[in-house]
Protein backbone atom coordinates (compact mmCIF):
# COMPACT_ATOMS: atom_id res chain seq x y z
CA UNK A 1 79.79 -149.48 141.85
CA UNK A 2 81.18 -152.39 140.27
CA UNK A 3 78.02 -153.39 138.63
CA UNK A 4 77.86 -150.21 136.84
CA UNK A 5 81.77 -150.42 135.58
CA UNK A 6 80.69 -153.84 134.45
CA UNK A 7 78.01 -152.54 132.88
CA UNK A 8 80.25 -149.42 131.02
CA UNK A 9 82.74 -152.05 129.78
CA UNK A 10 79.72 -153.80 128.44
CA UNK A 11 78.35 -150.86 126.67
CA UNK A 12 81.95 -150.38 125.70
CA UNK A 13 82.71 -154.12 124.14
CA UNK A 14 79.33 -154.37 122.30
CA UNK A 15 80.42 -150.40 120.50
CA UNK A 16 83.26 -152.04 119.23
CA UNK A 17 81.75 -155.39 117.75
CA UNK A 18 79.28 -153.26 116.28
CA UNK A 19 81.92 -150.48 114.60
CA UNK A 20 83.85 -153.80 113.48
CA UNK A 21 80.62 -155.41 111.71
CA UNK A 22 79.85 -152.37 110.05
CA UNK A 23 83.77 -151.78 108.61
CA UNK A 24 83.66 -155.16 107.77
CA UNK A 25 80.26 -154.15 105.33
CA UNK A 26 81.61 -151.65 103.58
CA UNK A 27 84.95 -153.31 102.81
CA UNK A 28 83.01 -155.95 101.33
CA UNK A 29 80.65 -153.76 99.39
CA UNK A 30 83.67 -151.73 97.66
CA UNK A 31 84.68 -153.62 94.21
CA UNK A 32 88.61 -155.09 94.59
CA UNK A 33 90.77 -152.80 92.88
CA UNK A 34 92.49 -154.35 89.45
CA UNK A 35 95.32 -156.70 89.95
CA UNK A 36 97.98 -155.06 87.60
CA UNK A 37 99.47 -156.89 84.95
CA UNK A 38 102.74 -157.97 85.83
CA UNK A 39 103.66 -157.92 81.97
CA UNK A 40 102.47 -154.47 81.70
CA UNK A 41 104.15 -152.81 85.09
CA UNK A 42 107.96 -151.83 84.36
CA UNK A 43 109.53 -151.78 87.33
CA UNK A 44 110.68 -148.88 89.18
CA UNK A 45 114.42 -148.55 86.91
CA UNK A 46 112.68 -148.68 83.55
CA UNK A 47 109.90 -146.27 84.46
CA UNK A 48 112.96 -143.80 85.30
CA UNK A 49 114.26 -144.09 81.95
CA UNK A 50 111.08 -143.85 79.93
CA UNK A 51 110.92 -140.21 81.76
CA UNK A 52 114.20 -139.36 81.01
CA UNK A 53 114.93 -140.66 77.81
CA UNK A 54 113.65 -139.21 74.58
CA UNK A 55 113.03 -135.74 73.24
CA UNK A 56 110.91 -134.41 76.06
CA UNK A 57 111.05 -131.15 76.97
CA UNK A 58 112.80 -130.36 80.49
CA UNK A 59 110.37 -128.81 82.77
CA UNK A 60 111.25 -125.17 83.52
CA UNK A 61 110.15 -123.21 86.44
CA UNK A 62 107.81 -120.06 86.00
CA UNK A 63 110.60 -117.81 88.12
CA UNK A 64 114.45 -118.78 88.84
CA UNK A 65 117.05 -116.89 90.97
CA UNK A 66 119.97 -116.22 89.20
CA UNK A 67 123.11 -116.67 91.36
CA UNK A 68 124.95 -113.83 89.30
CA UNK A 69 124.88 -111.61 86.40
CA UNK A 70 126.12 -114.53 84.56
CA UNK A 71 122.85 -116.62 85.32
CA UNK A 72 120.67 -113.67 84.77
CA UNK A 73 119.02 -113.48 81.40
CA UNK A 74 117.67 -110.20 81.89
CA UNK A 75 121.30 -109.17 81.98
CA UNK A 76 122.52 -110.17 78.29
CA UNK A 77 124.40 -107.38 76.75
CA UNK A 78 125.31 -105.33 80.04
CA UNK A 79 127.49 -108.00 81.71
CA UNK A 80 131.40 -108.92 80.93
CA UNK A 81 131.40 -112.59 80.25
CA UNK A 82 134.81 -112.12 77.95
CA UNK A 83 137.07 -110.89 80.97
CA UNK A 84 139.99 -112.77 81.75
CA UNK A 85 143.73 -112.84 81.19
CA UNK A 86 144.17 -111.33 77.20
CA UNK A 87 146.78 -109.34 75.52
CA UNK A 88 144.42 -108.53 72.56
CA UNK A 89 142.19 -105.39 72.49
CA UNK A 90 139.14 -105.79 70.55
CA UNK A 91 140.53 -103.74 67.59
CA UNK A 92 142.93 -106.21 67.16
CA UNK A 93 141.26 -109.27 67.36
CA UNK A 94 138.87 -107.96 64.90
CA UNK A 95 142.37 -107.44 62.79
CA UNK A 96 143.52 -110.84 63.75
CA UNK A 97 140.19 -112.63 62.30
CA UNK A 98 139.74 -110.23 59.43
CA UNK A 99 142.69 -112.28 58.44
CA UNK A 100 142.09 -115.34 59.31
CA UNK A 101 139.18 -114.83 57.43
CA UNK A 102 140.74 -113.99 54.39
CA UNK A 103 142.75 -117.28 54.64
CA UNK A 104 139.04 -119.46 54.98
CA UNK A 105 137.44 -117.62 52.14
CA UNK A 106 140.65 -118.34 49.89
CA UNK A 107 140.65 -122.15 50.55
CA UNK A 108 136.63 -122.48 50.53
CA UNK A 109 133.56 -122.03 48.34
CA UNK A 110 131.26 -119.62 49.50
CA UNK A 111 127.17 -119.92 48.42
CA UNK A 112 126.31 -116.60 46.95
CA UNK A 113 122.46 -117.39 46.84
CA UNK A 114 121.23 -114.18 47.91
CA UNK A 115 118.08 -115.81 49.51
CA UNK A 116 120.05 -118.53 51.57
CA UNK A 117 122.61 -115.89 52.81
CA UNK A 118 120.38 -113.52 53.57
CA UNK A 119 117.93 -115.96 55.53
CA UNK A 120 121.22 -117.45 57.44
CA UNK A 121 122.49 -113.85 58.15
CA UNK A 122 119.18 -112.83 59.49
CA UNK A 123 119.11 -115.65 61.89
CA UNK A 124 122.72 -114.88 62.92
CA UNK A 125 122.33 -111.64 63.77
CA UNK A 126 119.09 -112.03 65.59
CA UNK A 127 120.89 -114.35 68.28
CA UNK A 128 124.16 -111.70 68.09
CA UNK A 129 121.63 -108.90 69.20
CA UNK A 130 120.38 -111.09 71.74
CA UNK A 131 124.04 -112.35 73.18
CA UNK A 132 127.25 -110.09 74.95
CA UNK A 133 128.89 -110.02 71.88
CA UNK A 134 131.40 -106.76 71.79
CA UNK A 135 131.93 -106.55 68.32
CA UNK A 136 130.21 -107.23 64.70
CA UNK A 137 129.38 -110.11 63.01
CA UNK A 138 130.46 -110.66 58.91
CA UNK A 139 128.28 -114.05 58.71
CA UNK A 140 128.64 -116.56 55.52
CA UNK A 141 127.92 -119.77 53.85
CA UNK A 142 130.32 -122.36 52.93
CA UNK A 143 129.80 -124.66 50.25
CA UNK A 144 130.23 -127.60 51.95
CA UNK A 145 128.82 -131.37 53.08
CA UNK A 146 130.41 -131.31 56.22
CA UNK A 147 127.85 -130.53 59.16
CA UNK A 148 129.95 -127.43 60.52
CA UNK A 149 129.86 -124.12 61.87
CA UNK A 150 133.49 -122.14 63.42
CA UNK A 151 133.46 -118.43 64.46
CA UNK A 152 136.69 -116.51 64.16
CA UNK A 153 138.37 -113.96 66.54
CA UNK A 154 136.83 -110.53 65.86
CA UNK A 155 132.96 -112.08 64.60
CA UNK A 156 133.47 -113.54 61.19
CA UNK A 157 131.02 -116.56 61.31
CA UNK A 158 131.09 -119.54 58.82
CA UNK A 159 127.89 -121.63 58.67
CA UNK A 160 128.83 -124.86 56.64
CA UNK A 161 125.39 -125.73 54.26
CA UNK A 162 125.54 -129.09 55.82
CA UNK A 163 124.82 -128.05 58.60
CA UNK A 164 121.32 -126.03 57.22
CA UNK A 165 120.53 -129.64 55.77
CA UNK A 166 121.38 -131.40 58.30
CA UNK A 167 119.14 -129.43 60.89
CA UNK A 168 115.33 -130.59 61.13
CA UNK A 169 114.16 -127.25 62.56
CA UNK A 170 115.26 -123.65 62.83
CA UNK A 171 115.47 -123.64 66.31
CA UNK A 172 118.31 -126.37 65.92
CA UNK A 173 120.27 -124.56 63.40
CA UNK A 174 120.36 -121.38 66.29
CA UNK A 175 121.34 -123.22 68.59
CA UNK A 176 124.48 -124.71 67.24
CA UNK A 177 124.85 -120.57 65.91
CA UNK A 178 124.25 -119.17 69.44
CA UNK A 179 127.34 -121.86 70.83
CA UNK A 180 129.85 -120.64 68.21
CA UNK A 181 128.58 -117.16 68.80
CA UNK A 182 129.18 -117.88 72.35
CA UNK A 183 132.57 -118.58 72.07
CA UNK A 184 133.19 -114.92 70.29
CA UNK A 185 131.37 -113.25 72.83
CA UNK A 186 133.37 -115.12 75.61
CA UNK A 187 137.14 -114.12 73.60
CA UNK A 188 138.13 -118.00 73.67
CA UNK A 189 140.03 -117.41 70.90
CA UNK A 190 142.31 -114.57 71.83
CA UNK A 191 142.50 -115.75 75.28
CA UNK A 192 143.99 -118.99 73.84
CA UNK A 193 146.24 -116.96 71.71
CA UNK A 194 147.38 -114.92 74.71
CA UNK A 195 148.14 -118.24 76.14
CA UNK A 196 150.10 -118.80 73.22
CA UNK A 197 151.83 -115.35 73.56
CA UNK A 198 153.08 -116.17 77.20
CA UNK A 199 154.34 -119.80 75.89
CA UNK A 200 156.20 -117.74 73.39
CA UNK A 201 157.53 -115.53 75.66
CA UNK A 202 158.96 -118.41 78.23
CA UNK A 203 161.16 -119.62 75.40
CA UNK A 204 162.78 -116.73 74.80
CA UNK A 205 165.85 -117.57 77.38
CA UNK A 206 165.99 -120.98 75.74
CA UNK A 207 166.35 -119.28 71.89
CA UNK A 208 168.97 -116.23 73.56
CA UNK A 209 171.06 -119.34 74.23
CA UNK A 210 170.90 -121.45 71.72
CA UNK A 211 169.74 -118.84 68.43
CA UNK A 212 170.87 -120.63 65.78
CA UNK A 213 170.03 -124.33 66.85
CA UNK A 214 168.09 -126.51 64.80
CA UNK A 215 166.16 -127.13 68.69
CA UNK A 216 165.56 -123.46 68.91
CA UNK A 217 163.94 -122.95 65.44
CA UNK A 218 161.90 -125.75 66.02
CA UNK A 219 160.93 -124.80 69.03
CA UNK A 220 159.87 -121.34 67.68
CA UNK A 221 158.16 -122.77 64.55
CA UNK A 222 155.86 -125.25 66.66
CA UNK A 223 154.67 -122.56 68.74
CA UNK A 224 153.72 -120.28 66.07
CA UNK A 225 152.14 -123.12 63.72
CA UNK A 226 150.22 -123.96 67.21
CA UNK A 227 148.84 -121.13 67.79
CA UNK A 228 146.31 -120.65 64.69
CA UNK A 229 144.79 -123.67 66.11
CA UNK A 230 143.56 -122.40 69.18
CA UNK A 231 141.38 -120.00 67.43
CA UNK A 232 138.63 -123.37 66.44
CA UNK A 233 139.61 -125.71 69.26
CA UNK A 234 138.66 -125.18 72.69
CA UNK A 235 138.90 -126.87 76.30
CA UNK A 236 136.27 -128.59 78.09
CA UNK A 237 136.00 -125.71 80.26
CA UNK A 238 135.42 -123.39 77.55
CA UNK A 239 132.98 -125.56 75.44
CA UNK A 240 130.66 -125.94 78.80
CA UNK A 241 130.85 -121.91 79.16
CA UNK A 242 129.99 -122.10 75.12
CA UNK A 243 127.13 -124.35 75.66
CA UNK A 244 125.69 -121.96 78.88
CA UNK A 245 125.83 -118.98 77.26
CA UNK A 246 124.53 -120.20 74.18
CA UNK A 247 121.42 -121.50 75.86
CA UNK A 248 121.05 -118.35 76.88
CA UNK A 249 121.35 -116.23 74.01
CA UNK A 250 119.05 -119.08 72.01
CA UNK A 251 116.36 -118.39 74.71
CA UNK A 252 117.09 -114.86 74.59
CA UNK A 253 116.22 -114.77 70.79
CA UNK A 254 112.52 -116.39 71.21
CA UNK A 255 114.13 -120.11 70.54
CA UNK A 256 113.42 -123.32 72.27
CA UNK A 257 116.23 -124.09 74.45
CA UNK A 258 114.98 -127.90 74.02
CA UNK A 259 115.72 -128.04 70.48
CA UNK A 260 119.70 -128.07 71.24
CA UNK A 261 119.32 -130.95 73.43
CA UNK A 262 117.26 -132.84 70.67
CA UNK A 263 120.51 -131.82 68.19
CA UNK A 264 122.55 -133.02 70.23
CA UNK A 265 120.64 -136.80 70.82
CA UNK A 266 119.93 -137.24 67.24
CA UNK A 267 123.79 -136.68 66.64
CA UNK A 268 124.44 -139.18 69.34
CA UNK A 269 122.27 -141.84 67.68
CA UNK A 270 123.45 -141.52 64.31
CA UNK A 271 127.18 -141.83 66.37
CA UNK A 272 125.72 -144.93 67.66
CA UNK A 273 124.44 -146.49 64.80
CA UNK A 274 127.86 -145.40 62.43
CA UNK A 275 130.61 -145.29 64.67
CA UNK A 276 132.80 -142.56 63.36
CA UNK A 277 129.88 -139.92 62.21
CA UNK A 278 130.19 -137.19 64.78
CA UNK A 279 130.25 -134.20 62.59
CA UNK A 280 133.59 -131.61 63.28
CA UNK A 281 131.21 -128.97 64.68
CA UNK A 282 131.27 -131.69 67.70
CA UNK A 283 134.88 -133.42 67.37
CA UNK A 284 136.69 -131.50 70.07
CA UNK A 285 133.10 -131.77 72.88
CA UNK A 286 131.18 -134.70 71.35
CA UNK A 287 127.75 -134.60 72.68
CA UNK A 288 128.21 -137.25 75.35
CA UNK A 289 125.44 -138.50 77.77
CA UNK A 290 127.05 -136.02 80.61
CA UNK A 291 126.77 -133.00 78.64
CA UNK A 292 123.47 -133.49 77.78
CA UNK A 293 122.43 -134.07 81.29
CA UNK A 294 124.17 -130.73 82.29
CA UNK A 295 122.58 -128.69 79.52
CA UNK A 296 119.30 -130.21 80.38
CA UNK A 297 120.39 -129.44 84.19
CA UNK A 298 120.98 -125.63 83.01
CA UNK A 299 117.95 -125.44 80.93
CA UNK A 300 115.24 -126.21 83.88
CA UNK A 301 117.95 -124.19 86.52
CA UNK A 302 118.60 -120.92 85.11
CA UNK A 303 115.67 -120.41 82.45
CA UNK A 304 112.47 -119.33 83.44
CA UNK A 305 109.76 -121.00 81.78
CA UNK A 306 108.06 -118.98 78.47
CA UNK A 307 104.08 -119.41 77.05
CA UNK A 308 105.62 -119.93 73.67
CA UNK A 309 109.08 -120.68 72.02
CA UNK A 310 109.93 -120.28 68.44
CA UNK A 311 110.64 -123.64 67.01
CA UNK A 312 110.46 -123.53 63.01
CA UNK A 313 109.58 -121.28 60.10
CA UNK A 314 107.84 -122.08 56.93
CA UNK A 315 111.07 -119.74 55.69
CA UNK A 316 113.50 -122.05 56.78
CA UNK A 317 111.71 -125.11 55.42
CA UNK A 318 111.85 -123.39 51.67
CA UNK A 319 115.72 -122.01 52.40
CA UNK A 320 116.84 -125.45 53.65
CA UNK A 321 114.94 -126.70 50.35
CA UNK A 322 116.31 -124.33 48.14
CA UNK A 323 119.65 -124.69 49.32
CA UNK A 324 119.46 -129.11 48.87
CA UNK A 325 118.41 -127.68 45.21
CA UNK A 326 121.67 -125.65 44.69
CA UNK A 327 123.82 -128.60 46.05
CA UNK A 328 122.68 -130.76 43.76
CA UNK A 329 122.78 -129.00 40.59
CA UNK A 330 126.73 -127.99 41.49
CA UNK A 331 127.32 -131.92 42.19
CA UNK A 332 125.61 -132.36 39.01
CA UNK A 333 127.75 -130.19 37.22
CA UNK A 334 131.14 -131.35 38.88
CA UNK A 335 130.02 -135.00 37.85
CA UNK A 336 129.43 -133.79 34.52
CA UNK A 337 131.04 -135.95 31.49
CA UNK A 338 134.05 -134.77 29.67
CA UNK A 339 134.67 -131.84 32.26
CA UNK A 340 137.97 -131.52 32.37
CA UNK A 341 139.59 -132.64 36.18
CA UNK A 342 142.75 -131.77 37.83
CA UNK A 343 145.29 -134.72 39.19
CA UNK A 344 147.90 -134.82 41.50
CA UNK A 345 151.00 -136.29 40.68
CA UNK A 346 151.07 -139.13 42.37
CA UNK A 347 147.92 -139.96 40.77
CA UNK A 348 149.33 -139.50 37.18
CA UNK A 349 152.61 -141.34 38.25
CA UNK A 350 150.17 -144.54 38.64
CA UNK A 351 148.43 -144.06 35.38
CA UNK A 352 151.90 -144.34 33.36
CA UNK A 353 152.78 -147.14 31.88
CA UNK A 354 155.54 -149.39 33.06
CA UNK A 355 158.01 -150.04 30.65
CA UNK A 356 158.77 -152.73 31.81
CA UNK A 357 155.10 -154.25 31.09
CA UNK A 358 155.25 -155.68 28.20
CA UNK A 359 151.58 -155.64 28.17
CA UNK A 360 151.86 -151.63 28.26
CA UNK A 361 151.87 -149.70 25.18
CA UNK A 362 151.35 -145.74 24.61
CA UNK A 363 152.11 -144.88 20.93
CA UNK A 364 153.39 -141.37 21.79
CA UNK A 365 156.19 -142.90 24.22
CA UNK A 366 159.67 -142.09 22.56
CA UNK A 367 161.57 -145.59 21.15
CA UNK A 368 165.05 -145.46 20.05
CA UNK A 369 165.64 -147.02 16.75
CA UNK A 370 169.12 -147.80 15.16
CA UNK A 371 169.96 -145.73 11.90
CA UNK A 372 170.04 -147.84 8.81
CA UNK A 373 173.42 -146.62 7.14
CA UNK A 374 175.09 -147.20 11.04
CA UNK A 375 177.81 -149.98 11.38
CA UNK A 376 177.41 -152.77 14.08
């Protein structure tokens, strides 16, 4: 008996010596794999950032599950995104910005290039069709350098023609659109005014005691000279919804959702490189590092993933040039010599000469002169 367990364990021993030698072989015939070069291997950190830095697209999922109507895509146009606490009807806050409206178009110069307004309207309204806007939209061009765009109380949309030059692709220019449009559709405006309204109401007491008072006046005059304001600025709170329903309507429309993020770095990097250059569009919700995290965040969370986005025209390439075209020629005429300019008065108080200069002169200056037949 013990011979043959000696003789098993045997059997056993020489198995394993032999299963050994033969690993051993074939380790030795496979080739080494490359040593990396440590030059050329970022380390863990910087291979983050190369993935997460840039222009790439955020990867969207084939099917998402909305949490609510509000997350549901499917559900633009049938769902109430402008409830809350407001004192305004729709009728009147389509009277309200009808004229407000009045007041921007008598301060501003509107383009009246058929082709450009027609292009910019058609782009509008596609993205209003595609959002829960509640009432019309009047959309127009301002004549202006400033990279802008403001919607009014009531769907009267101003689209600065800075900001047309200033986008790369038409994608870009919707998507700053579908965020003003967003902030219509969501009544920011009126439900800041309302807020306004209540403020005005809470001073009442004060102004029953003290009517006349220079305290009480002022009092009544700040609130009502504050309250235009909160028709163009908005809360952090407000901008976010502006920026998630936007998406939304943007993607809605055929657009890449991307493209808003891209707006948003390029304005950060120009920021960067020339402190001071956010453009107003972005004054009150600059495009910081956090909210284009959580719009990238939104993008890959709530919209399902298309076969093919919209991201430019060949239109908007010849609008965009045709409007840099009719830019030019009116700085060209503005510049023009011997067209006649207006001055304030301060700045003609600095062109008069001093008399007492004595290097001034200006022959039509009055002089008095004594009379030759007068006695001393």
């Amino acid at each position: 008996m013990e011979a043959i367990l000696r003789h098993t364990l045997k059997l056993a021993l020489v198995g394993a010596l032999a299963a050994g030698s033969a690993l051993a072989a074939r380790q030795s015939q496979d080739p080494p794999p490359p040593a990396q070069d440590p030059a050329k291997t970022p380390p863990p950190a910087q291979q983050q950032t190369q993935q997460q830095t840039g222009s790439q697209p955020v990867q969207q999922k084939d099917t998402v599950t909305p949490k609510n109507s509000k997350e549901d895509v499917d559900a633009i146009g049938n769902r109430n995104v402008g409830k809350g606490v407001n004192l305004f009807s729709l009728e009147r806050e389509i009277s309200l910005g009808k004229g407000l409206a009045q007041e921007v178009e008598r301060s501003s110069k509107l383009i009246d290039d058929p082709v450009v307004t027609e292009y910019v309207n058609r782009v509008g309204q596609n993205l209003v069709r595609n959002s829960d806007a509640k009432v019309p939209f009047t959309i127009k061009v301002i004549d202006s350098d400033e990279v802008n765009a403001f919607a009014l109380p009531g769907g009267f949309f101003y689209v600065n023609s800075g900001l047309i030059l200033r986008a790369q692709e038409e994608s870009e220019l919707a998507g700053v659109m579908a965020h003003e449009i967003a902030h219509v559709a969501a009544r920011h405006g009126t439900k800041n005014a309302t807020k306004g309204e209540i403020m005005q109401w809470a001073s009442i007491p004060a102004m029953i005691f003290i009517p006349y008072s220079m305290a009480g006046y002022a009092m009544y005059q700040g609130l009502n000279l504050a309250i235009p304001l909160t028709f163009l600025k908005f809360s952090r709170d407000a901008e976010k919804e502006a920026d998630f329903l936007g998406l939304q309507y943007m993607y809605k429309a055929g657009y890449d959702p991307n493209s808003y993020v891209t707006f948003f770095e390029r304005i950060q990097a120009d920021e960067k490189r020339r402190p001071g250059t956010i453009p107003k569009v972005f004054s009150t919700h600059p495009p910081t590092p956090d909210r284009i995290e959580n719009t990238q965040k939104e993008i890959a969370r709530i919209l399902p993933a298309k076969q093919e986005y919209l991201v430019t025209t060949s239109e908007f390439d010849s609008v965009k040039s045709r409007l840099r075209n009719i830019m030019f020629s009116r700085k060209a005429t503005d510049n023009a010599p011997g067209k006649p300019t207006l001055r304030t008065k301060t700045e003609q108080s600095k062109k008069q000469p001093n008399g007492n200069d004595p290097g001034s002169s200006d022959d039509d200056r009055p002089t008095l002169k004594r009379r030759p037949d007068s006695q001393p």
